[in-house]
PDB file of N, CA and C in Angstrom:
ATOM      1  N   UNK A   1      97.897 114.614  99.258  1.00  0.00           N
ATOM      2  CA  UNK A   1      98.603 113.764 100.189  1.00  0.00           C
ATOM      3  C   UNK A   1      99.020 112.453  99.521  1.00  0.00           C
ATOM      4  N   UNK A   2      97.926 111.993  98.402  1.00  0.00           N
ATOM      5  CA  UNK A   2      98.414 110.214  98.007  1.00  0.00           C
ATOM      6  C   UNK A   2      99.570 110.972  97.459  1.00  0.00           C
ATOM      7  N   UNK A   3      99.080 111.514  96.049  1.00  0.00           N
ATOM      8  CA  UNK A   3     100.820 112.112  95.052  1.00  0.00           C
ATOM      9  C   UNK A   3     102.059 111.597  95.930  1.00  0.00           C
ATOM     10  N   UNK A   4     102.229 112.904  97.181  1.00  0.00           N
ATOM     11  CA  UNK A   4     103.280 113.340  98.270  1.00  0.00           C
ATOM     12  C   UNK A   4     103.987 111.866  98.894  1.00  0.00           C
ATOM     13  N   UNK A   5     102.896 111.038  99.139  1.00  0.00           N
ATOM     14  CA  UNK A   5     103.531 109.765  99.604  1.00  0.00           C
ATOM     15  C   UNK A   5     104.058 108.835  98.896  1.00  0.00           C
ATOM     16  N   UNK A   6     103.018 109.290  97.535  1.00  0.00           N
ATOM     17  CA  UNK A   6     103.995 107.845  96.721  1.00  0.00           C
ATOM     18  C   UNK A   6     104.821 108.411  96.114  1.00  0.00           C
ATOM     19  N   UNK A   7     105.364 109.577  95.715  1.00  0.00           N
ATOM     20  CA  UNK A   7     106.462 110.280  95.551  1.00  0.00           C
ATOM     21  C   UNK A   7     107.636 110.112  96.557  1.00  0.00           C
ATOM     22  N   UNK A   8     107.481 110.084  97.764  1.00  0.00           N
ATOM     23  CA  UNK A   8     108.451 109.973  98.970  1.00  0.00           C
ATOM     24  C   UNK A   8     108.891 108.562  99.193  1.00  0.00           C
ATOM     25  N   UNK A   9     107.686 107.411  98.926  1.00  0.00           N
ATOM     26  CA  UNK A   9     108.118 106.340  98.912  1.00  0.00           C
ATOM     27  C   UNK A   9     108.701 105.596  98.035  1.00  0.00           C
ATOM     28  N   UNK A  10     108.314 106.342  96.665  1.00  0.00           N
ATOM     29  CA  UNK A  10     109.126 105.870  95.653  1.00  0.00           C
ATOM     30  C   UNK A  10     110.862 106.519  95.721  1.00  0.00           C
ATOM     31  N   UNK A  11     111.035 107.543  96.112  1.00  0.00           N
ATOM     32  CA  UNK A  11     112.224 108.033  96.182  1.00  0.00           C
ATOM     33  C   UNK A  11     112.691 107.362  97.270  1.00  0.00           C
ATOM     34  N   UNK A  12     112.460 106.450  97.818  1.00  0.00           N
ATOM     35  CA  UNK A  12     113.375 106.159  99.445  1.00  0.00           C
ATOM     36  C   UNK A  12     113.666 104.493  98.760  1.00  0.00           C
ATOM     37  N   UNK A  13     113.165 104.477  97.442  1.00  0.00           N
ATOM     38  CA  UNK A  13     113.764 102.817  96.854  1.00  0.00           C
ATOM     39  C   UNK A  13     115.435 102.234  97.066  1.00  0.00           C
ATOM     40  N   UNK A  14     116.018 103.203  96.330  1.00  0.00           N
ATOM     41  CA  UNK A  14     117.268 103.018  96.307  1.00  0.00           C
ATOM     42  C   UNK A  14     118.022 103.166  97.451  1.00  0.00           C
ATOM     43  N   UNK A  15     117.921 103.548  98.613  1.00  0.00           N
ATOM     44  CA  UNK A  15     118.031 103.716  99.845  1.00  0.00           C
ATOM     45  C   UNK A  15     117.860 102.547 100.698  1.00  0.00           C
ATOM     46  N   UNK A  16     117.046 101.669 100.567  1.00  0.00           N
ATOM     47  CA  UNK A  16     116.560 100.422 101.447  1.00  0.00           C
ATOM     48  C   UNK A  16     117.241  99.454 101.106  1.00  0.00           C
ATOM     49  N   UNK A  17     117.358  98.558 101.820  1.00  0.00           N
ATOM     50  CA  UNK A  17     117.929  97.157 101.439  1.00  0.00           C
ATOM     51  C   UNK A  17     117.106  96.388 100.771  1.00  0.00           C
ATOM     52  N   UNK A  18     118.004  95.484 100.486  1.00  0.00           N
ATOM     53  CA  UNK A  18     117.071  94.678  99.749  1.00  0.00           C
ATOM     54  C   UNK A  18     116.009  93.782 100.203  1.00  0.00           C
ATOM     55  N   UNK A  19     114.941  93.118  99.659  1.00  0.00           N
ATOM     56  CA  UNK A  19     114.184  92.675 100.799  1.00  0.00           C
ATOM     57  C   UNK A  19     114.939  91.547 100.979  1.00  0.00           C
ATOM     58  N   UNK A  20     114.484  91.460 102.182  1.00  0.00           N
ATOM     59  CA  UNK A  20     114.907  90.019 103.636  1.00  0.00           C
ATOM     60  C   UNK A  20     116.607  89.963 103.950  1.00  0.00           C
ATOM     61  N   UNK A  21     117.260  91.389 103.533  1.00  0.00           N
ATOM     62  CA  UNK A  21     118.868  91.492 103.983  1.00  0.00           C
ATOM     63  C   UNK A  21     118.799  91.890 105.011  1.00  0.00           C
ATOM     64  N   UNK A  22     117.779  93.093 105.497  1.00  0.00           N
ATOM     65  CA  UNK A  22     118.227  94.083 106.852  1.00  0.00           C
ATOM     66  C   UNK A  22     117.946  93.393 107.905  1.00  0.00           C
ATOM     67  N   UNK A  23     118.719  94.265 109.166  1.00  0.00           N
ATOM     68  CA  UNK A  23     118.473  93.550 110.448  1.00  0.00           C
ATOM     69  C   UNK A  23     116.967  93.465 110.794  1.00  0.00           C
ATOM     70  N   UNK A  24     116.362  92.347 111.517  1.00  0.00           N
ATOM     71  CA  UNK A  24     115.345  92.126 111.965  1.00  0.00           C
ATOM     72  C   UNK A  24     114.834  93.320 112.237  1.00  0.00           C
ATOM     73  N   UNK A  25     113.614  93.828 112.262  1.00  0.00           N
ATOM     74  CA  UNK A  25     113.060  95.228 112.732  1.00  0.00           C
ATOM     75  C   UNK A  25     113.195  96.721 111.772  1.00  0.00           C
ATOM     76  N   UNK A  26     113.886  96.315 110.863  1.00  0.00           N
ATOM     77  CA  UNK A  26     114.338  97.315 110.172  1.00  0.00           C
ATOM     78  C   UNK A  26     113.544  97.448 108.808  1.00  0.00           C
ATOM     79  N   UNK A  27     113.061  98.510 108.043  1.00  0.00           N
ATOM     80  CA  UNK A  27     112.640  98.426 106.757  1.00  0.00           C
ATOM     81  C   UNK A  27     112.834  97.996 105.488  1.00  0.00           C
ATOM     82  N   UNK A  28     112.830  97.272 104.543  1.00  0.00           N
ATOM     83  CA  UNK A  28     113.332  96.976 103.555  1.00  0.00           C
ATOM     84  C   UNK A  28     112.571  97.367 102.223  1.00  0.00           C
ATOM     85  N   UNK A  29     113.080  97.212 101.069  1.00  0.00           N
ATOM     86  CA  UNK A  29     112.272  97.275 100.072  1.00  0.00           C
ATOM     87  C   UNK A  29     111.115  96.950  99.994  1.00  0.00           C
ATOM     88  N   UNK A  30     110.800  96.018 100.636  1.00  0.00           N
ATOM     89  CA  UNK A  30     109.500  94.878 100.425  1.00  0.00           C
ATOM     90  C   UNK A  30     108.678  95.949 101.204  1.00  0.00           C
ATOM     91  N   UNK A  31     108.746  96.484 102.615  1.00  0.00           N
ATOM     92  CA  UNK A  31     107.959  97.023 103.399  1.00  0.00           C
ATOM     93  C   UNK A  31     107.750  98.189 102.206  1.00  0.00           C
ATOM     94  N   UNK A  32     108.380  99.164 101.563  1.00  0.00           N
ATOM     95  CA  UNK A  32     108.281  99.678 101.021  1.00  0.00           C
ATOM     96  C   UNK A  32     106.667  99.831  99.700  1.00  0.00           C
ATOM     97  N   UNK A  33     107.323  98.498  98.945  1.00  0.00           N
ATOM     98  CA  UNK A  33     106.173  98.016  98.234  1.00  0.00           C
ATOM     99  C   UNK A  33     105.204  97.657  98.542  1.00  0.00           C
ATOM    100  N   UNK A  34     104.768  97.027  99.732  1.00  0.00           N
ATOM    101  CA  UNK A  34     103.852  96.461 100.802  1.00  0.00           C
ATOM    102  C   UNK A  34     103.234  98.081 100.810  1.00  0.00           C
ATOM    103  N   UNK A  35     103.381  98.465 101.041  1.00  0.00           N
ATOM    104  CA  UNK A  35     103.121 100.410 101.290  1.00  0.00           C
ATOM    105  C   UNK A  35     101.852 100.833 100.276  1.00  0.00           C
ATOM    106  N   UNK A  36     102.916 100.915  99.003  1.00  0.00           N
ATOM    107  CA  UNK A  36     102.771 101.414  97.968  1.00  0.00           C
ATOM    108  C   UNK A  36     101.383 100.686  97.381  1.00  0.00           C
ATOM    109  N   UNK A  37     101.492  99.344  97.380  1.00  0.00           N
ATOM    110  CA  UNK A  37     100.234  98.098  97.178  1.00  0.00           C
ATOM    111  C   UNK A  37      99.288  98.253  98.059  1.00  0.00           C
ATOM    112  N   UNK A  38      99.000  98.527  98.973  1.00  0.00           N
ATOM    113  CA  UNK A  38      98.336  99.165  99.571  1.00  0.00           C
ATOM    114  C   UNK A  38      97.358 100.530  99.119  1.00  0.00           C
ATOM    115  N   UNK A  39      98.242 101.301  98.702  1.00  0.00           N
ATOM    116  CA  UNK A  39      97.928 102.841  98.415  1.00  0.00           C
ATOM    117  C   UNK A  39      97.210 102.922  97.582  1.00  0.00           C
ATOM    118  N   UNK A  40      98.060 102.047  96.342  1.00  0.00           N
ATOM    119  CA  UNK A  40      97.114 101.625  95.200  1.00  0.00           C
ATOM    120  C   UNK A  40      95.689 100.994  95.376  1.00  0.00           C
ATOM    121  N   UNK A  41      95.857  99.622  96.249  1.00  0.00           N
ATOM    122  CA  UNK A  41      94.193  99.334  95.955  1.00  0.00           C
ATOM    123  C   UNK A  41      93.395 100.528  96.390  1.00  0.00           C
ATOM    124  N   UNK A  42      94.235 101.347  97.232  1.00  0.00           N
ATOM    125  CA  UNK A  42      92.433 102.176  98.068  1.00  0.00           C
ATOM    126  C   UNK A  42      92.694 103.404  97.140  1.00  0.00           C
ATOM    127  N   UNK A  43      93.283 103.475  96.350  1.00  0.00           N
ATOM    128  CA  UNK A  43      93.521 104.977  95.272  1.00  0.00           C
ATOM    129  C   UNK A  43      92.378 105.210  94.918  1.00  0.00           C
ATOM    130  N   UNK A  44      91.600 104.526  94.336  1.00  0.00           N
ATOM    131  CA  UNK A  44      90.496 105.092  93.988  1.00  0.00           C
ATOM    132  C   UNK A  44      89.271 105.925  95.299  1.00  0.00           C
ATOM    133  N   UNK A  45      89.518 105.360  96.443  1.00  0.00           N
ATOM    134  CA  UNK A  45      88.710 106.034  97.607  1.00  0.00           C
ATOM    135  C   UNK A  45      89.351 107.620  97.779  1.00  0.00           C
ATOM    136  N   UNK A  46      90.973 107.245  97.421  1.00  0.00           N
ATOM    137  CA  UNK A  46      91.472 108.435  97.761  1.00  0.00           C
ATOM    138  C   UNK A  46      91.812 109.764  97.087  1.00  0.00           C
ATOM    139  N   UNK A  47      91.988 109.166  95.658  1.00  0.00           N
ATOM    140  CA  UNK A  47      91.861 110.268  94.541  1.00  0.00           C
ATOM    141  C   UNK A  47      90.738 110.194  93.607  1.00  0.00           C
ATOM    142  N   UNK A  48      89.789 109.238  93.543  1.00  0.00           N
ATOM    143  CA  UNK A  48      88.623 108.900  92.653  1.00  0.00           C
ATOM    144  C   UNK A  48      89.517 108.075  91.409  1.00  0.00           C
ATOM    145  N   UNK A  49      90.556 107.968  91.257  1.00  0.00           N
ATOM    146  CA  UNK A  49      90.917 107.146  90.365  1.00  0.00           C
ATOM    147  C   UNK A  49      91.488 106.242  90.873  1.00  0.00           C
ATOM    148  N   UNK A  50      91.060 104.934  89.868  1.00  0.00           N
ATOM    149  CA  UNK A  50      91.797 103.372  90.575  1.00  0.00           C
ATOM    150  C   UNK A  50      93.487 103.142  90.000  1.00  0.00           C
ATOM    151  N   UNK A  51      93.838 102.225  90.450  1.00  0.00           N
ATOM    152  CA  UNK A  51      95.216 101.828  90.488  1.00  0.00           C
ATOM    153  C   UNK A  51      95.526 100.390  90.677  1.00  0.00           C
ATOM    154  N   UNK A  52      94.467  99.525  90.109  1.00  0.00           N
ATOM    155  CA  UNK A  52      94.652  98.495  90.166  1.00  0.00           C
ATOM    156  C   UNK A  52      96.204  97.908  89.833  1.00  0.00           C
ATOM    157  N   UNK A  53      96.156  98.175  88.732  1.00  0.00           N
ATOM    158  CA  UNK A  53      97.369  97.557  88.146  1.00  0.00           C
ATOM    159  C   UNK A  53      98.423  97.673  88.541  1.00  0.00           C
ATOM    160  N   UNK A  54      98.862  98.702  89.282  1.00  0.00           N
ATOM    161  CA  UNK A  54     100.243  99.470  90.654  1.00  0.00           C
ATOM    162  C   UNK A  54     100.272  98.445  91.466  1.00  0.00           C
ATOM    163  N   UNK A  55      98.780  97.940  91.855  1.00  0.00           N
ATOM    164  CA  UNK A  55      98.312  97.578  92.915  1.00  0.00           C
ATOM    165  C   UNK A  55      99.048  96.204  92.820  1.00  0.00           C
ATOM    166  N   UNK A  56      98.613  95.507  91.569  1.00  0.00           N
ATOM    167  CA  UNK A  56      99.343  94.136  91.384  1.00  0.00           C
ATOM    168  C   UNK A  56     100.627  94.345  91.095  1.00  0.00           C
ATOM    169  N   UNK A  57     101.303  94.832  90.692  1.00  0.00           N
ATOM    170  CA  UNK A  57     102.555  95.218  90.278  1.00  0.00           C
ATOM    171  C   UNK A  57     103.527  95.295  91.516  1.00  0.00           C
ATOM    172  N   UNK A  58     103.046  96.109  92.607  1.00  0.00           N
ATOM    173  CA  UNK A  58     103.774  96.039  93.812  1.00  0.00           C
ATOM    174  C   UNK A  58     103.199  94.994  95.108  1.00  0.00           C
ATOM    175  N   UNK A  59     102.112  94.409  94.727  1.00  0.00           N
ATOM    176  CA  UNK A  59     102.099  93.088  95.648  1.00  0.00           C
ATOM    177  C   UNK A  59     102.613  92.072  94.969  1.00  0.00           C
ATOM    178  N   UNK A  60     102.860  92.186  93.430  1.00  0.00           N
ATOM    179  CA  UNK A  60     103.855  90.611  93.390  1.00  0.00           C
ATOM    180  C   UNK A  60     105.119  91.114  93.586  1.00  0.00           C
ATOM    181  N   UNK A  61     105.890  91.940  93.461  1.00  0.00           N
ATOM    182  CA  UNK A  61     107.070  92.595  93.997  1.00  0.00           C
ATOM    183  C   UNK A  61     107.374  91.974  95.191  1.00  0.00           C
ATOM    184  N   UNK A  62     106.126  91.892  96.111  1.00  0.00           N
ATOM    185  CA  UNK A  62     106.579  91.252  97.605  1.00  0.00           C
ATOM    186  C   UNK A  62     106.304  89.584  97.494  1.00  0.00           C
ATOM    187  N   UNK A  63     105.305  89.567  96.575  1.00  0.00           N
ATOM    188  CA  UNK A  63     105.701  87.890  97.098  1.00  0.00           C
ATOM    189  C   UNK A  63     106.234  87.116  96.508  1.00  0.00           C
ATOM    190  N   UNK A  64     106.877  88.107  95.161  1.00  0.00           N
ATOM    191  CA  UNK A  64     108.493  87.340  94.346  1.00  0.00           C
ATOM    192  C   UNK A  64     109.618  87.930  94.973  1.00  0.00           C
ATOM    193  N   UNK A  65     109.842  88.423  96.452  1.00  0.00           N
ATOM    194  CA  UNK A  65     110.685  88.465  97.005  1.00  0.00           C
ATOM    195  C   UNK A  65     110.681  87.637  98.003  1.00  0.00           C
ATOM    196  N   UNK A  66     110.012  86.573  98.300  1.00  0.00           N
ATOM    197  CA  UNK A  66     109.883  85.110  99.257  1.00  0.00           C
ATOM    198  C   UNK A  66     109.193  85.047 100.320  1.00  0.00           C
ATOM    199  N   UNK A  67     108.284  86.095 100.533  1.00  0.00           N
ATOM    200  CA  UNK A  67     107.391  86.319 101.248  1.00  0.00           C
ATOM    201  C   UNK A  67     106.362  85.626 101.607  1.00  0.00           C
ATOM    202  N   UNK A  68     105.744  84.628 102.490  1.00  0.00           N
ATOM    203  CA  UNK A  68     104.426  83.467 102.645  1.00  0.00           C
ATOM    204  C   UNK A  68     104.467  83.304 103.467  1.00  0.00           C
ATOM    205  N   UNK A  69     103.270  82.962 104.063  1.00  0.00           N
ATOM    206  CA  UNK A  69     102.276  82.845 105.680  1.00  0.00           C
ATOM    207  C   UNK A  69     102.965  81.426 106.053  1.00  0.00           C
ATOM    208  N   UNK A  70     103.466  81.016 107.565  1.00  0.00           N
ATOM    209  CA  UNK A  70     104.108  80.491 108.183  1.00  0.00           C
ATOM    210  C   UNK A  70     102.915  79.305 108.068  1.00  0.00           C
ATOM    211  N   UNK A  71     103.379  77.880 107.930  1.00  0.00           N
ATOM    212  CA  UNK A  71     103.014  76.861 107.820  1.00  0.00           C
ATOM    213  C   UNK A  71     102.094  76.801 109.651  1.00  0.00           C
ATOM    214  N   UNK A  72     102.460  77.310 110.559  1.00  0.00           N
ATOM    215  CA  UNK A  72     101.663  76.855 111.461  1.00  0.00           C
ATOM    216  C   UNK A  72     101.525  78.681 112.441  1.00  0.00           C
ATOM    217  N   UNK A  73     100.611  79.296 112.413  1.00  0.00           N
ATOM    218  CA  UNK A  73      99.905  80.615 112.984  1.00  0.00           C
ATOM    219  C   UNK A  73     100.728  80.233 114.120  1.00  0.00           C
ATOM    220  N   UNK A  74     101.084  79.382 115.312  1.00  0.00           N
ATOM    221  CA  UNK A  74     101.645  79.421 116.646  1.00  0.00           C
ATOM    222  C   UNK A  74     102.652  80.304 116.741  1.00  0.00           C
ATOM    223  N   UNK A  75     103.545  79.574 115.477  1.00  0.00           N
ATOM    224  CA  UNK A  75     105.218  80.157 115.695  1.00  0.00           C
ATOM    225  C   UNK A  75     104.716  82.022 115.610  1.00  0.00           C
ATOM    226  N   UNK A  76     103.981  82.468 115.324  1.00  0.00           N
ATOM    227  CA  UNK A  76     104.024  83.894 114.740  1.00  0.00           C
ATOM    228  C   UNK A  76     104.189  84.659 116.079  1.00  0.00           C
ATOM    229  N   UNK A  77     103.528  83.830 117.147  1.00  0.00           N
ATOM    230  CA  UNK A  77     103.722  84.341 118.462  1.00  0.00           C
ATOM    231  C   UNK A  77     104.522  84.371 119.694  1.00  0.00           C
ATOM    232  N   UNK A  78     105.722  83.513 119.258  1.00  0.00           N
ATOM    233  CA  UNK A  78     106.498  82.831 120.005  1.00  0.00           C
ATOM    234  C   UNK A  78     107.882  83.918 120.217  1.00  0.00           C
ATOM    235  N   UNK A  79     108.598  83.445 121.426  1.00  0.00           N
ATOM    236  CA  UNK A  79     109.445  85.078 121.467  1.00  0.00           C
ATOM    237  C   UNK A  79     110.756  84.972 120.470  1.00  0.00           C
ATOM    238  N   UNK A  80     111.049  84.001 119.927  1.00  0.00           N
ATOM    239  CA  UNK A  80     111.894  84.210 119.123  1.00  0.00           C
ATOM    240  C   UNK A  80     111.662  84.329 117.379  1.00  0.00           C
ATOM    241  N   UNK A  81     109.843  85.270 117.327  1.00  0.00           N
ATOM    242  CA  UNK A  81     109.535  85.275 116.298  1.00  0.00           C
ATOM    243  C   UNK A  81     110.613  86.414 115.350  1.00  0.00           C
ATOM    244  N   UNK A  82     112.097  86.385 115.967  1.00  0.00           N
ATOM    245  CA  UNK A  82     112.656  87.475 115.107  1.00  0.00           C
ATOM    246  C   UNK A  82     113.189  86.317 113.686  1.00  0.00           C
ATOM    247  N   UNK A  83     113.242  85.044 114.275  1.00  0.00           N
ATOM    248  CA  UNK A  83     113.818  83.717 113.370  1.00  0.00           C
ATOM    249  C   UNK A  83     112.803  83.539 112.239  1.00  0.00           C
ATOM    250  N   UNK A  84     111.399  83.888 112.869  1.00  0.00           N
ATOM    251  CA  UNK A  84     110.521  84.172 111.265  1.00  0.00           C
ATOM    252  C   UNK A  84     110.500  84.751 110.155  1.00  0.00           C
ATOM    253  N   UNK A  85     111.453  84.609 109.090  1.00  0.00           N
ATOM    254  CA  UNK A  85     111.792  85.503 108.504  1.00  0.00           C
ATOM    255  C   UNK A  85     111.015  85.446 106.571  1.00  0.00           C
ATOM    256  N   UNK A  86     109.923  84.498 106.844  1.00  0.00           N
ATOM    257  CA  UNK A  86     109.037  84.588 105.812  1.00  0.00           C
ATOM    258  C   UNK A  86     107.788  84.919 105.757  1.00  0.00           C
ATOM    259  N   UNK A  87     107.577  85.399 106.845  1.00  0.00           N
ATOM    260  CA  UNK A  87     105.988  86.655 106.828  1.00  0.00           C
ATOM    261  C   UNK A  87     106.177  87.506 106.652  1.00  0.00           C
ATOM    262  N   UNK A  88     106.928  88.372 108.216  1.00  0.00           N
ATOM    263  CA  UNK A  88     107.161  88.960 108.839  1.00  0.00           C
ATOM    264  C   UNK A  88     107.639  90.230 107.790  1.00  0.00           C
ATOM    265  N   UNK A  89     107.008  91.724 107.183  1.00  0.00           N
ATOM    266  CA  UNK A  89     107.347  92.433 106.541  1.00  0.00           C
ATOM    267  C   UNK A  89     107.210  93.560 107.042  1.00  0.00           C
ATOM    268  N   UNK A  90     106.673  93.873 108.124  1.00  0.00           N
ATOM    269  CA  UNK A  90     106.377  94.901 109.102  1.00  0.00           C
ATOM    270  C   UNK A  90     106.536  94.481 110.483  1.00  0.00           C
ATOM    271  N   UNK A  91     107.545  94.876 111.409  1.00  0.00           N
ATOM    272  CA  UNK A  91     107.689  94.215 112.928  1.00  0.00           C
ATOM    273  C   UNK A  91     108.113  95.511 113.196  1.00  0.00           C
ATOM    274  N   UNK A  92     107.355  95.226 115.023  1.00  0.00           N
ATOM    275  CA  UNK A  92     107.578  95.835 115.969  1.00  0.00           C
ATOM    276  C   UNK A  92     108.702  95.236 116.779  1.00  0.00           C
ATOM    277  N   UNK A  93     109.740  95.447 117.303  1.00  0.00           N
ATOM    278  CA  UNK A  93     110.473  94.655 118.093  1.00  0.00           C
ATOM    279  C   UNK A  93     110.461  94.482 119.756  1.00  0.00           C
ATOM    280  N   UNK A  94     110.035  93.784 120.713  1.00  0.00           N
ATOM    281  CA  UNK A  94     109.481  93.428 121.665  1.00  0.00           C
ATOM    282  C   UNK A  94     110.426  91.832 122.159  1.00  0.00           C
ATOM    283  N   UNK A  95     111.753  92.423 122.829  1.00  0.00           N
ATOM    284  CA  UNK A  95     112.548  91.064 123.471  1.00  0.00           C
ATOM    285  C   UNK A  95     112.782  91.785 125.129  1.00  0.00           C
ATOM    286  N   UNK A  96     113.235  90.834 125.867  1.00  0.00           N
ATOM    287  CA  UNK A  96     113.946  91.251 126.860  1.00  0.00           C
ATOM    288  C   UNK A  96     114.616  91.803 126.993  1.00  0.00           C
ATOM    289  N   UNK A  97     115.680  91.672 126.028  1.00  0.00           N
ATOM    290  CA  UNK A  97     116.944  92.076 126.249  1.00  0.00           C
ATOM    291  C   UNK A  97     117.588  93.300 125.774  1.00  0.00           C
ATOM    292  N   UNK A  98     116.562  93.718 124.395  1.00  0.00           N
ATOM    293  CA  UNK A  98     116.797  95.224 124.122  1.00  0.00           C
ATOM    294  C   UNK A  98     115.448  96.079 123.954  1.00  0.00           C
ATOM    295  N   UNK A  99     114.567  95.847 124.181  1.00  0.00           N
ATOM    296  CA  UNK A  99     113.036  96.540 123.859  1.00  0.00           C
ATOM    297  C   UNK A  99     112.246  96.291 125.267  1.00  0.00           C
ATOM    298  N   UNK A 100     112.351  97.079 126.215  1.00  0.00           N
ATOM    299  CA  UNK A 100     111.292  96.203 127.365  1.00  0.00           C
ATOM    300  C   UNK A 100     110.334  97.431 127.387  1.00  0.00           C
ATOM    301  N   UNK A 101     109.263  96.655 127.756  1.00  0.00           N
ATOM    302  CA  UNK A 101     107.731  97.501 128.017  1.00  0.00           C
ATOM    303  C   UNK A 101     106.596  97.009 127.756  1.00  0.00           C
ATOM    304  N   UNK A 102     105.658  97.552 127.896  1.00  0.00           N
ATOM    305  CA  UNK A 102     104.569  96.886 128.089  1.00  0.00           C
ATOM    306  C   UNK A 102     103.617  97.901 126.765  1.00  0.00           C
ATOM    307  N   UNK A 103     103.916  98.291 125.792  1.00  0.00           N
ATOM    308  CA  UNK A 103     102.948  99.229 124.620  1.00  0.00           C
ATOM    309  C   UNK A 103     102.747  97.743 123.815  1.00  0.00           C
ATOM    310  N   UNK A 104     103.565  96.527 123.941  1.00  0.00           N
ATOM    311  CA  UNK A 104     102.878  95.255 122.866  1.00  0.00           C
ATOM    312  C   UNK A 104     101.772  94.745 123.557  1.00  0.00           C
ATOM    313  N   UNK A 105     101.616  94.819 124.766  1.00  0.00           N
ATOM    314  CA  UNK A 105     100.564  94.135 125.531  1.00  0.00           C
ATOM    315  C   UNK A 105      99.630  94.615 125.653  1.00  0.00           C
ATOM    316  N   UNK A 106      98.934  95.901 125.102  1.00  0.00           N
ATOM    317  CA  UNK A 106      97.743  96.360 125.329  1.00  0.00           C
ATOM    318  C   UNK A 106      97.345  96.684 124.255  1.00  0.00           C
ATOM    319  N   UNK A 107      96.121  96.486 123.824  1.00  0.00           N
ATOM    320  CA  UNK A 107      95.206  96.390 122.692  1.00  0.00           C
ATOM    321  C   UNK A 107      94.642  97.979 122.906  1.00  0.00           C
ATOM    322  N   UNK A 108      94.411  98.723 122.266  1.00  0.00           N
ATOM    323  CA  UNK A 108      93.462  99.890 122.576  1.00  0.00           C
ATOM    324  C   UNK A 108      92.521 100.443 121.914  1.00  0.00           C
TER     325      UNK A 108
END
């Protein structure tokens, strides 16, 4: 299963935008690498071999693409957190006006 994914995610590179071009809500490269950096640190739980170095390789990928934690935690919650556009690398989209429901409001 790791192989299969980082095979699939590496092939869907050239396909994505670049990071912080696409519309709000949408995937970009960065989410991509964000992925992949991920996969890597826990590689070793998952194949017995580590991957450190993937690991760093595709988390500075994201945060030499301008990526950093919002000077004040409030704004992260506020409804026009679509204007946040330097955390934010994975969003759910949740407005009035095109997303209504109630699946953001419940914890489970």
């Amino acid at each position: 299963m790791f192989a299969w994914l980082e095979t699939e995610l590496k092939s869907m590179d050239a396909d994505l935008a670049a990071p912080k071009t696409n519309e709000y809500g949408r995937a970009d490269k960065a989410a991509e690498w964000a992925l992949l950096a991920r996969m890597y640190l826990n590689a070793g739980v998952y194949t017995g071999t580590n991957h450190y170095t993937d690991a760093i390789t595709y988390s500075s990928k994201v945060i030499n693409a301008g990526y950093a934690p919002v000077s004040d935690y409030r704004w992260l919650m506020r409804a026009d957190n679509n204007l946040n556009s330097s955390e934010f690398i994975f969003t759910i989209n949740y407005d009035g006006q095109k997303t209504q429901g109630y699946g953001g409001n419940y914890v489970f």
